[in-house]
Protein backbone atom coordinates (compact mmCIF):
# COMPACT_ATOMS: atom_id res chain seq x y z
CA UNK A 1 10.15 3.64 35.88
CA UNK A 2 12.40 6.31 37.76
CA UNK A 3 15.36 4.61 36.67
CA UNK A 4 14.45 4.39 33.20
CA UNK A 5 13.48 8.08 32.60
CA UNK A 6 16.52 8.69 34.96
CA UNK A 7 18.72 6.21 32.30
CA UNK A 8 16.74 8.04 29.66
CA UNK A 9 18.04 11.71 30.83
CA UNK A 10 21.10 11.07 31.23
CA UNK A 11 21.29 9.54 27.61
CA UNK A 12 19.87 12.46 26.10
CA UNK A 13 22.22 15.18 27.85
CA UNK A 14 24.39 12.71 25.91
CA UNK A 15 23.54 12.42 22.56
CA UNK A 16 20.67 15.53 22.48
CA UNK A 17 21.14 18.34 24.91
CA UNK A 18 19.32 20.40 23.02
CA UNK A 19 16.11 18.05 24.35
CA UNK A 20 16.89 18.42 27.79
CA UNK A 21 16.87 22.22 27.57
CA UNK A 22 14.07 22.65 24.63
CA UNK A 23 12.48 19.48 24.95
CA UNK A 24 9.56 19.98 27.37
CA UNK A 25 8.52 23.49 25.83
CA UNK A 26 8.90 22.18 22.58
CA UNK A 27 6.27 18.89 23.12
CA UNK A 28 3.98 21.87 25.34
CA UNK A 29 4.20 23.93 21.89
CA UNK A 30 3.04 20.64 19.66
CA UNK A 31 0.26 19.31 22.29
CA UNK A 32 -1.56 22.99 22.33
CA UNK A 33 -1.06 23.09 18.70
CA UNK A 34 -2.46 19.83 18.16
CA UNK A 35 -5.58 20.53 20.62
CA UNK A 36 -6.68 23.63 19.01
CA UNK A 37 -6.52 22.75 15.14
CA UNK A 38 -8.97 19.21 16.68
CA UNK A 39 -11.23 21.44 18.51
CA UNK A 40 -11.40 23.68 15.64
CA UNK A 41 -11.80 20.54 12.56
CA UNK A 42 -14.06 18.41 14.62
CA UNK A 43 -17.14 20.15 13.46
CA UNK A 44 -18.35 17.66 11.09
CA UNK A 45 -17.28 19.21 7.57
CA UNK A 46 -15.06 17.65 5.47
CA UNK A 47 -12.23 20.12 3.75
CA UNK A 48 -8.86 19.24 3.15
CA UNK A 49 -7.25 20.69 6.68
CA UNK A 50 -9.06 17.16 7.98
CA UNK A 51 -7.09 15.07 5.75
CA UNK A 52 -3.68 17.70 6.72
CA UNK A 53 -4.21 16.92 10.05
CA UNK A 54 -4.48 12.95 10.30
CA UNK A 55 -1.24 12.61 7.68
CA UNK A 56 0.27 14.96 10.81
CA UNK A 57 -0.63 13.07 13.33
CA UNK A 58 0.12 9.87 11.54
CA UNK A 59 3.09 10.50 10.76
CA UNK A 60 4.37 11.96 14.36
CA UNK A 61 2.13 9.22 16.70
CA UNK A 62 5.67 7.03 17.27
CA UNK A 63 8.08 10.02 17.65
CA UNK A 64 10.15 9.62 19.82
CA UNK A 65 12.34 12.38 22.21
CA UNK A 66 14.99 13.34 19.98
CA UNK A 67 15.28 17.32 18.78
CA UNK A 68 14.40 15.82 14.97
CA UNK A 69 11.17 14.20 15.50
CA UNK A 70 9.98 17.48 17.64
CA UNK A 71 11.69 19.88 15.06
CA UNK A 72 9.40 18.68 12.22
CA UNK A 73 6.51 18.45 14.53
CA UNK A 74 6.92 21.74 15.40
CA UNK A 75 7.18 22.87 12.31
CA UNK A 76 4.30 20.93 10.76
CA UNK A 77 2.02 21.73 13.11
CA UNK A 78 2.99 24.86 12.70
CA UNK A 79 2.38 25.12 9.20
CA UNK A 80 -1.43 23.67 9.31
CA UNK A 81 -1.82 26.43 12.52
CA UNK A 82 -0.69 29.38 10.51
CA UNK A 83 -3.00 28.81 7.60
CA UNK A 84 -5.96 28.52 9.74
CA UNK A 85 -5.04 31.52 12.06
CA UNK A 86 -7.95 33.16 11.92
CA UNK A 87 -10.04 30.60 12.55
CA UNK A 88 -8.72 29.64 15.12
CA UNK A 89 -8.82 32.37 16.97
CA UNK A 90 -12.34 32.99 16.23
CA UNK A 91 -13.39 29.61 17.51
CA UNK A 92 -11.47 30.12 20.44
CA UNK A 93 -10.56 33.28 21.74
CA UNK A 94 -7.90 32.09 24.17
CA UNK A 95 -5.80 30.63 21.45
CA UNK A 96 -2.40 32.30 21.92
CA UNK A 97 -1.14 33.13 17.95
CA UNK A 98 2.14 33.63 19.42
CA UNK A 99 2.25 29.91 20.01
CA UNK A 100 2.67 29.52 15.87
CA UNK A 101 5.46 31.35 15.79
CA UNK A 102 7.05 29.98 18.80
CA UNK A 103 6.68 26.94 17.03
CA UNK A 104 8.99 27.70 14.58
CA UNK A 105 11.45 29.16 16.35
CA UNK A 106 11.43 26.07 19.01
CA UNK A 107 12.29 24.24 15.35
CA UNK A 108 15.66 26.18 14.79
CA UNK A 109 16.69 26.14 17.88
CA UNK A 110 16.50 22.19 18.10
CA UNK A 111 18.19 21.15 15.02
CA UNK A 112 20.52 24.36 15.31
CA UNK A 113 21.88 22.57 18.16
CA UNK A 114 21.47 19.03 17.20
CA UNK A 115 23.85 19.85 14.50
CA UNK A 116 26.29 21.07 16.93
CA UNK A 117 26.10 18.50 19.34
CA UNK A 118 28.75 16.45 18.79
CA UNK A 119 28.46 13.29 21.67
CA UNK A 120 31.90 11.02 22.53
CA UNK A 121 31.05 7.80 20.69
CA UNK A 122 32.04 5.86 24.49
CA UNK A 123 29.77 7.52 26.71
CA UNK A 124 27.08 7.19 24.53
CA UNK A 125 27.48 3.35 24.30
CA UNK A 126 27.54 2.62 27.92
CA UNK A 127 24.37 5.26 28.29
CA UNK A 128 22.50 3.55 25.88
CA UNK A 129 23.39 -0.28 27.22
CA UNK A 130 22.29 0.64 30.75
CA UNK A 131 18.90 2.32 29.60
CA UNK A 132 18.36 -0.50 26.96
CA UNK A 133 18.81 -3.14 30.19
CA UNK A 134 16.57 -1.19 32.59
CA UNK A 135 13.86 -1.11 29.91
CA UNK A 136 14.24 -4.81 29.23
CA UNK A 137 13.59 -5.30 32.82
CA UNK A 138 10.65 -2.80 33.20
CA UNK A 139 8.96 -4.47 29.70
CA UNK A 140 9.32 -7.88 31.54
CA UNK A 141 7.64 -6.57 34.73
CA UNK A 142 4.75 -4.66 33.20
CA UNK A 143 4.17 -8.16 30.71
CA UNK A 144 3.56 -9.91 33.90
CA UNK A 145 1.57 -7.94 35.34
CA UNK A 146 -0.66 -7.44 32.15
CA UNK A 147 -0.73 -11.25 31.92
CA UNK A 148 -1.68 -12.01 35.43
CA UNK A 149 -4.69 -8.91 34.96
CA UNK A 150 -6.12 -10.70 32.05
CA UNK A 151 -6.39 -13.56 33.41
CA UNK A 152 -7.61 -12.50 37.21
CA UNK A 153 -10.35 -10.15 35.55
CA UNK A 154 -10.96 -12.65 32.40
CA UNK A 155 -14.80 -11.89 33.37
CA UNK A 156 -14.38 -7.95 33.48
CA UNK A 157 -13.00 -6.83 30.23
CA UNK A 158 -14.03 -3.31 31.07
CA UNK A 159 -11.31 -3.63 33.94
CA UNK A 160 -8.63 -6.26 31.67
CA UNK A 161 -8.94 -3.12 29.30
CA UNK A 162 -7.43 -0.87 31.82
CA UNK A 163 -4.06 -2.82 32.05
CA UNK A 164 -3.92 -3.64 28.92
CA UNK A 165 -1.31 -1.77 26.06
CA UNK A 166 -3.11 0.83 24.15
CA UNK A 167 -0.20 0.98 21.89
CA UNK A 168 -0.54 -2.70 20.95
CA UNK A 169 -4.10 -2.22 20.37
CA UNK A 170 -3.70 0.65 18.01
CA UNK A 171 -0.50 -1.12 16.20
CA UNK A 172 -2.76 -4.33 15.74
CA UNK A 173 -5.64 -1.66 14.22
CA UNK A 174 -3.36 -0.14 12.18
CA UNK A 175 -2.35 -3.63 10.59
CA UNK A 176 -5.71 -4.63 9.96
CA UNK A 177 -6.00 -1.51 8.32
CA UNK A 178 -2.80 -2.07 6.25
CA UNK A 179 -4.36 -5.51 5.41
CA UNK A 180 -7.50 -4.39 4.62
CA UNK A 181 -5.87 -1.43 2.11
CA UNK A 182 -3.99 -3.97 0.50
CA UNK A 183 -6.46 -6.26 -0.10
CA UNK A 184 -8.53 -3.70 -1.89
CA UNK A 185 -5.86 -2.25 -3.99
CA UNK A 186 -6.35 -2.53 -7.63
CA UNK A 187 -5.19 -5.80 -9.15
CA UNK A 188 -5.55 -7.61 -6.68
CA UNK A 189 -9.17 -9.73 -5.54
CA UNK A 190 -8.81 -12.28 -2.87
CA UNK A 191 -4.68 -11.62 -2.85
CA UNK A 192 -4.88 -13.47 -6.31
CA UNK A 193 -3.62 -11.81 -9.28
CA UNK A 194 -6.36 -10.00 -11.44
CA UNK A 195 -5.83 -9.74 -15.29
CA UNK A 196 -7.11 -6.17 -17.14
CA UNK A 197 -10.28 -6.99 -17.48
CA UNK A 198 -11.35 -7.94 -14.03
CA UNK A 199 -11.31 -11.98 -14.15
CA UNK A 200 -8.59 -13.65 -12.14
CA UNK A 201 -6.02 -15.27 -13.81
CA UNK A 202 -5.54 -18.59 -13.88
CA UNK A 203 -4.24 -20.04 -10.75
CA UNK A 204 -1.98 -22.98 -11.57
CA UNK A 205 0.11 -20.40 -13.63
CA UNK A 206 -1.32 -20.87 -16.93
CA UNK A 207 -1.55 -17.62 -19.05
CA UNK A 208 -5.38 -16.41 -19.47
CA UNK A 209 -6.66 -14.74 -22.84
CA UNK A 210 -8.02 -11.29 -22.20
CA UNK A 211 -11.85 -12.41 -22.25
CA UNK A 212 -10.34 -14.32 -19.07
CA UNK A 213 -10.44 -17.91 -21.09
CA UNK A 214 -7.71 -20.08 -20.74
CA UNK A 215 -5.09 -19.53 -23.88
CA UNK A 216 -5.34 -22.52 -26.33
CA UNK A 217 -2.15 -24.76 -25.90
CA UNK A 218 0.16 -24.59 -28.04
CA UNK A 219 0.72 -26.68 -31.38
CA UNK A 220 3.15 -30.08 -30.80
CA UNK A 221 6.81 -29.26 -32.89
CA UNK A 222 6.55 -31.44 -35.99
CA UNK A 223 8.08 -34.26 -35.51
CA UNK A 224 11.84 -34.94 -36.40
CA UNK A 225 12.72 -37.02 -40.01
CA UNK A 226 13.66 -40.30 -39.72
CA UNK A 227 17.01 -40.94 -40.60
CA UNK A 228 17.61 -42.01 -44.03
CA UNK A 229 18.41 -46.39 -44.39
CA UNK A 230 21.94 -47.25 -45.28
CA UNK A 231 22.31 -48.13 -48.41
CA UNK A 232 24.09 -51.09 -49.13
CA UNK A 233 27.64 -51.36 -51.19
């Protein structure tokens, strides 16, 4: 793991500097953000700040550490913050309003330099090989180790849990979730096609009338005329 985040760092002075100076205040700036506008939503009323918040975090939960994904986190979080100021300070008093605006600045700042930044295509090849190889071999090492837990503490999930990947857990919830959405969408009942009024169509292909009856087949093309006899001479 120290070589990785070492392999990491030395990537990012590559490609983002503006990270490695920025970075850690800027994800400080978005965690305290974050905190405050849960504490202050998690009360048990529905409003439309609740439904804000969850597209936020969403839409940031696989960011990774470059100055783009943290400049629009800043920034959004920023956004939702500002237009509940004042609640927010009244339900806690030792929430720092200055942190808002920090925010934003933080924002500029990143992608002000990001745009600058302008890394030698070379160096950033051979950074990004030997932190791709390091975390191949630290995914391989952590696999085992998972797969050796479950099985030594098969009869103590409350201790398999421990070892196991919360981020697989929550990517194989949020697929069942996609599923499930899906599945429910209009037009569609059992993943079969549904026609307008609610009956699924037929399923060998054939077209269905709209009171969800099969269509009547249609009429055999008259037959051709024989062709005339000869006549004879």
């Amino acid at each position: 793991m120290h070589a990785v985040q070492e392999a990491q760092t030395r990537l990012l002075l590559i490609v983002d500097p503006a990270v490695a100076d920025l970075g850690e205040r800027a994800r400080f700036v978005v965690d305290e953000l974050e905190s405050a506008l849960e504490f202050l939503l998690d009360d048990d009323v529905d409003e439309p700040a609740d439904a804000q918040l969850a597209r936020i975090k969403e839409f940031h939960a696989q960011d990774g550490q470059r100055s783009s994904a943290l400049s629009q986190a800043l920034r959004d979080y920023a956004g939702l913050a500002e237009s509940l100021k004042d609640r927010l300070v009244e339900a806690d008093e030792a929430f720092d309003v200055r942190l808002i605006a920090e925010a934003r600045k933080l924002a500029e700042d990143l992608q002000r330099r990001a745009l600058a930044a302008a890394p030698e295509a070379g160096a950033s090849a051979a950074a990004t090989t030997t932190r791709n190889q390091l975390l191949h071999l630290m995914v391989a090492r952590v696999g085992a180790i998972r797969k050796t837990a479950a099985h030594v503490f098969r009869r103590h999930p409350e201790i398999a849990r421990e070892v196991t990947s919360a981020y697989e857990r929550r990517r194989r919830a949020a697929a069942r979730r996609e599923k499930a959405r899906k599945a429910a969408e209009p037009g569609q009942a059992n993943g079969k096609p549904v026609e307008a009024n609610g009956k699924p169509a037929e399923a060998n292909g054939k077209p269905a009338e709209a009171n969800g009856k099969p269509a009547a087949a249609p009429a055999p093309a008259p037959a051709a005329p024989a062709p005339a006899a000869p006549t004879t001479p």
